[in-house]
Protein backbone atom coordinates (compact mmCIF):
# COMPACT_ATOMS: atom_id res chain seq x y z
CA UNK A 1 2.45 33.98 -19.44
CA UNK A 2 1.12 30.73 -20.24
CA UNK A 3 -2.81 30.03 -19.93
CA UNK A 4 -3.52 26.67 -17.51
CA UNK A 5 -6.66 24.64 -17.81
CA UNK A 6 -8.94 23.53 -15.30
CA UNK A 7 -7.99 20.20 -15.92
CA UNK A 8 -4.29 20.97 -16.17
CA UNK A 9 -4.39 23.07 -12.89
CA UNK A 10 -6.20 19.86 -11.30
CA UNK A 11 -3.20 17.33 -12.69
CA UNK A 12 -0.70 19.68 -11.47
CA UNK A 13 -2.27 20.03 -7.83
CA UNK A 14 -2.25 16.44 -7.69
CA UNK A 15 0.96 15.58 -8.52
CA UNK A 16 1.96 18.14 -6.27
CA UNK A 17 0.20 16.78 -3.26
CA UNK A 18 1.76 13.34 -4.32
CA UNK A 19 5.34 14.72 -3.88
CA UNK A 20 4.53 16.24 -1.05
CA UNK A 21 3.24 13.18 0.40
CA UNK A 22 6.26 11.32 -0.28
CA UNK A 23 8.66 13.46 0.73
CA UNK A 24 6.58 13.55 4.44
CA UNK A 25 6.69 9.66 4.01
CA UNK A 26 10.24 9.26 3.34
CA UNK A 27 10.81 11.96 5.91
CA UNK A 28 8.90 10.29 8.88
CA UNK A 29 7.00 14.11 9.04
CA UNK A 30 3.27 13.79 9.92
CA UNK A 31 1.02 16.14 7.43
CA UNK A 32 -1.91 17.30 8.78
CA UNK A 33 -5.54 15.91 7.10
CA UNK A 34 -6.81 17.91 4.55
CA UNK A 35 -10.00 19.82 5.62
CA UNK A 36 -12.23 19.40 2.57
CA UNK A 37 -13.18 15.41 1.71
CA UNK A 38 -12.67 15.84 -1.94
CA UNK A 39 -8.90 16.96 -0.98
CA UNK A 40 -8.62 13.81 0.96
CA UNK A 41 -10.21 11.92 -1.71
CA UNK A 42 -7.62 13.24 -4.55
CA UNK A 43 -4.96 13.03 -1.97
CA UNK A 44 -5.66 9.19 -1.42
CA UNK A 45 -6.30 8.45 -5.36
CA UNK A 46 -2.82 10.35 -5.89
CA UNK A 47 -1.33 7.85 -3.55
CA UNK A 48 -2.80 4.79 -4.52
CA UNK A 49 -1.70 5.90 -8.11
CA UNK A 50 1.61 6.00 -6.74
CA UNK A 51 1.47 2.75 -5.06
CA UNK A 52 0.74 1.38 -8.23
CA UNK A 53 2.89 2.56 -9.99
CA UNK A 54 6.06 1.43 -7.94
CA UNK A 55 4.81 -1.96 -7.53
CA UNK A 56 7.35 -4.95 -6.53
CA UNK A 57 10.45 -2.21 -7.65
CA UNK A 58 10.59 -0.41 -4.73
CA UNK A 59 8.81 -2.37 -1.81
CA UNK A 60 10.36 -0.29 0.92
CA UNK A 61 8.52 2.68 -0.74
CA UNK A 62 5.40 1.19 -1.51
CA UNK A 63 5.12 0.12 2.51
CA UNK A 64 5.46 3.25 3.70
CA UNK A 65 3.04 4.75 1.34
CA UNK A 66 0.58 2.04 2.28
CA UNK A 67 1.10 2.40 5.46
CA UNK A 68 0.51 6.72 5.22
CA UNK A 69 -2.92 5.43 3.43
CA UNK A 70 -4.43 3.39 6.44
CA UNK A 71 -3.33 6.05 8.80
CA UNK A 72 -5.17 8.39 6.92
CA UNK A 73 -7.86 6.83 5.48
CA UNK A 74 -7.89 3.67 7.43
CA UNK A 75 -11.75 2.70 6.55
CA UNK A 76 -11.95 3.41 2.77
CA UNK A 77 -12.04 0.91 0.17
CA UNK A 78 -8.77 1.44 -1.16
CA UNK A 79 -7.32 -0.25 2.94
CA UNK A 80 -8.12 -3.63 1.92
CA UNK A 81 -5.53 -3.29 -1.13
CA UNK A 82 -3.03 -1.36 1.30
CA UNK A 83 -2.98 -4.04 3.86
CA UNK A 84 -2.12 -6.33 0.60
CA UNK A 85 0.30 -3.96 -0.51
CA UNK A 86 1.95 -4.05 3.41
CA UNK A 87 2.05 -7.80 3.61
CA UNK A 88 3.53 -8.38 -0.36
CA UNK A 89 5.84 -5.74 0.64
CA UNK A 90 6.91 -7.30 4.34
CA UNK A 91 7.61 -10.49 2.79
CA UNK A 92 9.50 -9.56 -0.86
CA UNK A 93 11.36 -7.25 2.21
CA UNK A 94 12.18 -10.71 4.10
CA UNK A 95 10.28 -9.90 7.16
CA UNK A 96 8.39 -12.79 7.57
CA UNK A 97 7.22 -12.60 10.76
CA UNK A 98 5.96 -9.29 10.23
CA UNK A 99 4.25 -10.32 7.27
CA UNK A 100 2.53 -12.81 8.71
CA UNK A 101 1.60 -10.69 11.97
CA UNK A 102 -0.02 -8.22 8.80
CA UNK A 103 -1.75 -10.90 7.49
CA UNK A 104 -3.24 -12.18 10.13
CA UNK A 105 -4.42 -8.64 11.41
CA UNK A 106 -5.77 -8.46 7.27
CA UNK A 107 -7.69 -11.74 7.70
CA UNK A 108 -9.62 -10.87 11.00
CA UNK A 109 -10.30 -6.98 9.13
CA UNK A 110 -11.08 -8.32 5.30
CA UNK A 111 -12.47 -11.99 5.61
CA UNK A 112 -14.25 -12.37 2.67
CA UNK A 113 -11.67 -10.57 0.45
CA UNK A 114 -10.50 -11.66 -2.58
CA UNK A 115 -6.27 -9.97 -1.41
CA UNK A 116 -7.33 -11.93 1.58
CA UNK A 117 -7.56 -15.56 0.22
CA UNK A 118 -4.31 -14.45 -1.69
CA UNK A 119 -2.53 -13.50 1.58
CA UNK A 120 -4.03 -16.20 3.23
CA UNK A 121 -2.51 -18.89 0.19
CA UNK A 122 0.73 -17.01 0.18
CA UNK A 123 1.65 -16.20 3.48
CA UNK A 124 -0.45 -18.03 6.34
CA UNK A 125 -0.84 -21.34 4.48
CA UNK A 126 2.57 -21.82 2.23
CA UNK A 127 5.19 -20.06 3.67
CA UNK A 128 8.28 -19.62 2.66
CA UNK A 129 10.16 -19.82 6.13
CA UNK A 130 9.86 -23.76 7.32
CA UNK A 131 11.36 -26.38 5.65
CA UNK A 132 8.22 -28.50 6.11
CA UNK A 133 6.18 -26.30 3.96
CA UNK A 134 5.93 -26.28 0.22
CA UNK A 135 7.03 -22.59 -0.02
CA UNK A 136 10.14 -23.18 1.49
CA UNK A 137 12.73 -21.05 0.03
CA UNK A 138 10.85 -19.88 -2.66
CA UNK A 139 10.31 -15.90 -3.13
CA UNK A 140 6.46 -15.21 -2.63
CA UNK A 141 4.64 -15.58 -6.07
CA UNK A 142 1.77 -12.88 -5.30
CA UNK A 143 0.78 -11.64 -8.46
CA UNK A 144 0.76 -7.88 -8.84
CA UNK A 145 -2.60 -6.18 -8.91
């Protein structure tokens, strides 16, 4: 038998939880809410981790996942970063319109936001859809973060 630490039991939980929130993700299957906050906590950390991690190389992924967050934990500090996460994702997706119907929702939610001002740059003032603007056929250049 092999002897677990604490701390091993606690990575292994939580990488656990993150597959599990994937797979319900990916599978369109609604998981219930954890009952104790400090399993919602590691459960968001775990996902924002993941988020993270996939950055621009999977941006289908990484808007579902953001999405999963702000249905779950739609007023925690981590949902400013998710609704970045949603629009980068919309537009590197080439759904511009639903980008900017994200990003518009972000800038009413997060005014004063540093992702805001990014969004607001990126997708409401230089888009890349119009010939008239300076983005114009150009991929977006929002910086990962």
């Amino acid at each position: 038998m092999i002897a677990l630490s604490a701390k091993r039991i606690a990575i292994l939980a939580g990488a656990a939880a993150l597959v599990i929130a994937v797979l319900a993700v990916i599978s369109g299957c609604k998981r219930p809410a954890p009952h104790a906050k400090s399993c919602r906590l590691l459960d968001e950390a775990s996902l924002m981790a993941k988020i993270k991690e996939l950055g621009a190389s999977n941006p289908e992924l990484s808007l579902l996942l953001a999405r999963e967050g702000n249905e779950r934990c739609p007023n925690s500090p981590d949902a400013v970063k998710r609704m970045w996460v949603i629009v980068k994702a919309l537009s590197e997706l080439g759904r511009s319109e639903e980008a900017r119907k994200e990003a518009l929702i972000m800038v009413q939610k997060y005014p004063n936001s540093d992702l805001t001002g990014d969004v607001r740059r990126h997708v409401l003032s230089n888009p890349p859809t119009h010939p008239s603007e300076r983005g114009y056929g150009k991929k977006y250049e929002m910086p990962d973060r």
